[in-house]
Protein backbone atom coordinates (compact mmCIF):
# COMPACT_ATOMS: atom_id res chain seq x y z
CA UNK A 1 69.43 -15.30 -45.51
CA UNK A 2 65.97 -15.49 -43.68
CA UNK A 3 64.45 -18.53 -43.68
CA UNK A 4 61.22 -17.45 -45.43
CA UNK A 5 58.73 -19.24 -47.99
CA UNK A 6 57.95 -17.24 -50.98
CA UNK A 7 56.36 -19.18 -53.75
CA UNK A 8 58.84 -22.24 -53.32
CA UNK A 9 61.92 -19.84 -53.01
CA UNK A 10 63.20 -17.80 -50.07
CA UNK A 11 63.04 -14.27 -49.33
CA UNK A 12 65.99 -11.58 -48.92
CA UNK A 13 65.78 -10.33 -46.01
CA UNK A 14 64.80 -7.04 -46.16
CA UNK A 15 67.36 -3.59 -46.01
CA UNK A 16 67.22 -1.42 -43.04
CA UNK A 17 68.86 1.84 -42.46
CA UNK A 18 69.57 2.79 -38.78
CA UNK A 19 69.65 6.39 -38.79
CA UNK A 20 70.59 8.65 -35.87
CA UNK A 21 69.71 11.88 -36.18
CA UNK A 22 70.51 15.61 -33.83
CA UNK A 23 72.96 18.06 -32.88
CA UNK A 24 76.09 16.35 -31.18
CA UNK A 25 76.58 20.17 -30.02
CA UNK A 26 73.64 20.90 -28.08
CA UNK A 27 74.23 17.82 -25.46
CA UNK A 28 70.88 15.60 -25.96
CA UNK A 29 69.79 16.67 -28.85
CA UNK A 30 72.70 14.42 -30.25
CA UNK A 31 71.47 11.01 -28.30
CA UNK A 32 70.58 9.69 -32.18
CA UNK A 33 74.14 10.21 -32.80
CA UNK A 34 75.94 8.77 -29.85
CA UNK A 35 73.37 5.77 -30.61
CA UNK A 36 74.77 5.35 -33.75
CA UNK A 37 78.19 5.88 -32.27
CA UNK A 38 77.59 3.12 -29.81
CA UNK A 39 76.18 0.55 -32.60
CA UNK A 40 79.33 1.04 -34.91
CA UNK A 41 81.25 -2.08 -34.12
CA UNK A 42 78.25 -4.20 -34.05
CA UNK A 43 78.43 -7.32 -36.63
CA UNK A 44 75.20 -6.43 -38.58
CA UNK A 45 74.60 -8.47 -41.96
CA UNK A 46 74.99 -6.32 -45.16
CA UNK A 47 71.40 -5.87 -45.45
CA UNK A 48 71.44 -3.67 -42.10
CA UNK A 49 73.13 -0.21 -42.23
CA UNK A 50 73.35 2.22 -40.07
CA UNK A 51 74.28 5.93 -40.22
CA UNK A 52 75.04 9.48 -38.36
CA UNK A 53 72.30 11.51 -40.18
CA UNK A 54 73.52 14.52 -37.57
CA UNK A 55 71.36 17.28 -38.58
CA UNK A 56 68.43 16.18 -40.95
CA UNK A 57 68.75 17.19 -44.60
CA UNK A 58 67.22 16.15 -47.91
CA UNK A 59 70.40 15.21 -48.76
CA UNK A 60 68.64 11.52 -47.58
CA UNK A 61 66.28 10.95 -49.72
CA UNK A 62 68.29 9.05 -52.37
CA UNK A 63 69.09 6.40 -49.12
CA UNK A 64 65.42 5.96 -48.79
CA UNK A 65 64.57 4.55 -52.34
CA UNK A 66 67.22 1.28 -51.69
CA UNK A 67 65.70 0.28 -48.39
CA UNK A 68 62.62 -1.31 -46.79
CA UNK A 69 62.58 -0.11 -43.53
CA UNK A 70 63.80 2.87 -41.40
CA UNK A 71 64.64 2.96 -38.29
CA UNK A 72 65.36 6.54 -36.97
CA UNK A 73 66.49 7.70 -33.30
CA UNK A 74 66.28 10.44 -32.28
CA UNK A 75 65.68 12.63 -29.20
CA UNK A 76 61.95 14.36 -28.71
CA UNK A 77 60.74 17.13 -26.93
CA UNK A 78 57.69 15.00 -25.30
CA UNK A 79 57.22 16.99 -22.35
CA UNK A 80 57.76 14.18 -20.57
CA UNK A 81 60.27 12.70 -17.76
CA UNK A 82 63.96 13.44 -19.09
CA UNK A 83 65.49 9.36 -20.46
CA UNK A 84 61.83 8.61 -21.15
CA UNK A 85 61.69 6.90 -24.26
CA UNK A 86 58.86 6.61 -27.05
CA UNK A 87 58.37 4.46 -30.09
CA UNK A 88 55.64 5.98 -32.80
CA UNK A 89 55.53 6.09 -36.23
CA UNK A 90 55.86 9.36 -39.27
CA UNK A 91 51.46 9.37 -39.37
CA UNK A 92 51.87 9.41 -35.58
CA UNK A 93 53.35 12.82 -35.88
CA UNK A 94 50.63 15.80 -36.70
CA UNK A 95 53.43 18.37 -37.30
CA UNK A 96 52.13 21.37 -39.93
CA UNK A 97 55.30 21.91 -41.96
CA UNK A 98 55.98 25.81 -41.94
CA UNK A 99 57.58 27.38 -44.78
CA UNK A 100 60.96 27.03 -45.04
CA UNK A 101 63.96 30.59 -45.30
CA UNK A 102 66.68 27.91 -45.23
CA UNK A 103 67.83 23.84 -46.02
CA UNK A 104 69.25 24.31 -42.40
CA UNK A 105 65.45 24.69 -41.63
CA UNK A 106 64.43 21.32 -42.72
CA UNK A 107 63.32 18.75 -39.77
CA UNK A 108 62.84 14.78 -40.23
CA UNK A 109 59.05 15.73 -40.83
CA UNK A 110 60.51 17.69 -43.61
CA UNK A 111 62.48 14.95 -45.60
CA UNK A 112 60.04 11.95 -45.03
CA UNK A 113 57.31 14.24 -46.55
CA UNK A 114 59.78 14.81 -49.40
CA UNK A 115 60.94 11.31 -49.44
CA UNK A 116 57.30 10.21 -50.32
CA UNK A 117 57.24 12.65 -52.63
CA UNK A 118 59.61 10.85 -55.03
CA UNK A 119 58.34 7.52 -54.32
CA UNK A 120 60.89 6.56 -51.39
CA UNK A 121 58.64 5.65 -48.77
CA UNK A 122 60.57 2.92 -46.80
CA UNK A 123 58.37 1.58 -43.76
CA UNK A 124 59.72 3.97 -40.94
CA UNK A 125 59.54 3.51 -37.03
CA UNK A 126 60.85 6.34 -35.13
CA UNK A 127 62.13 5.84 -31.87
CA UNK A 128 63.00 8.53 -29.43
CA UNK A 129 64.14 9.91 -25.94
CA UNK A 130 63.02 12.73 -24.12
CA UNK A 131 66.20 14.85 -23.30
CA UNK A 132 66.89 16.99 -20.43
CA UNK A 133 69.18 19.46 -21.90
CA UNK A 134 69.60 20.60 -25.53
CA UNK A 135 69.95 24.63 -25.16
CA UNK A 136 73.73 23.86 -23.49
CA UNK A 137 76.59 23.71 -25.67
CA UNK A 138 78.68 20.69 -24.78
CA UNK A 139 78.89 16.95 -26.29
CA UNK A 140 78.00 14.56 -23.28
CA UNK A 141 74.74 13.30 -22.93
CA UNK A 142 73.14 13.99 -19.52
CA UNK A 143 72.71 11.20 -17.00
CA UNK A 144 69.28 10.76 -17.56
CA UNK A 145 69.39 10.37 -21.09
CA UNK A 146 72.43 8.03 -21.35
CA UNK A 147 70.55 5.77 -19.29
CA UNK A 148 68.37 5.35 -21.30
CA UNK A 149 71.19 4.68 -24.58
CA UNK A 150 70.67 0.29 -23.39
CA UNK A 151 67.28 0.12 -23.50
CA UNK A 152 66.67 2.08 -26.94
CA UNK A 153 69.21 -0.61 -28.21
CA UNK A 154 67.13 -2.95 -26.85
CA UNK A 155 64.20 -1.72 -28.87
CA UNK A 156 66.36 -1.22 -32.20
CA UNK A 157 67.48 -4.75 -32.13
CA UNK A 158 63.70 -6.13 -31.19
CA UNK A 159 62.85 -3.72 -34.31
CA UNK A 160 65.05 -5.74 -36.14
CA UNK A 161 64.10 -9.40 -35.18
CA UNK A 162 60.52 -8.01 -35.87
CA UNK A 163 60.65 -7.24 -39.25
CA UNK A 164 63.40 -9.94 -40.12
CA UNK A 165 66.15 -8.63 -40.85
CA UNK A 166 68.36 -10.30 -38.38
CA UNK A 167 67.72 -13.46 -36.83
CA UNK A 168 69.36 -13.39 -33.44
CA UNK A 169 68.28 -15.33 -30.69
């Protein structure tokens, strides 16, 4: 339990979902999944969870309304340095949603927007890695990008310490 004051009693700490989201398939596009891969026999208290989203779908939403906080990880087309690695937030993000043919059409945009909708709004921080290949079929990360898999930790579990719900050292 954190160690925090609220009216003489103490707070829970607060529930986070890790979620990792791409296509394993498509090489980097699947870096939120291996992250999520590489985070599964990590001790985390009950009120952290984390989970292979894979492909986004709206199939989500119901996780959303029993957390606080969201943590997603992703990879983004940045045009930027392949491994580089960016931190923003959903308002950051000035995608126009275009109308959907298809569920399989639905990006992260997508669901948060939806998510909202319905009154599940947890506080979400997305962070991200610019990948160098995700038009190649195979299921290894490139070089560049799993390079980059420590530091994005790194930032997960300073995400965590930040909003309290774990209290490393």
């Amino acid at each position: 339990m954190i160690e925090e004051k609220n009216g003489g009693g103490m707070l829970p700490p607060p529930k986070v979902l890790i979620l990792g989201v791409g296509n394993i398939l498509l090489r980097d596009d699947g870096f939120g999944v291996h992250l999520i891969q590489s985070l599964e026999e990590t001790a985390f208290p009950p009120n952290v969870q984390i989970l292979e989203a894979g492909t986004v779908s709206h199939q989500l939403i119901p996780a959303f309304r029993s957390i606080d906080y969201l943590i997603v990880i992703d990879a983004v087309e940045a045009g930027d340095v392949p491994g580089s690695i960016f931190k923003f937030f959903p308002e950051d993000m000035n995608f126009h949603s275009e109308q959907k043919i298809s569920l399989h059409q639905i990006s992260l945009t997508d669901v948060l927007q939806m998510a909202e909708l319905t009154g599940a709004k947890p506080k979400t921080v997305i962070i991200a890695v610019q990948p160098k290949d995700v038009s190649t079929w195979g299921l290894e990360l490139s070089d560049e990008v799993r390079m980059a898999m420590p530091k994005v930790k790194e930032l997960v579990f300073d995400e965590l310490k930040k909003i309290k719900a774990i209290n490393y050292t």
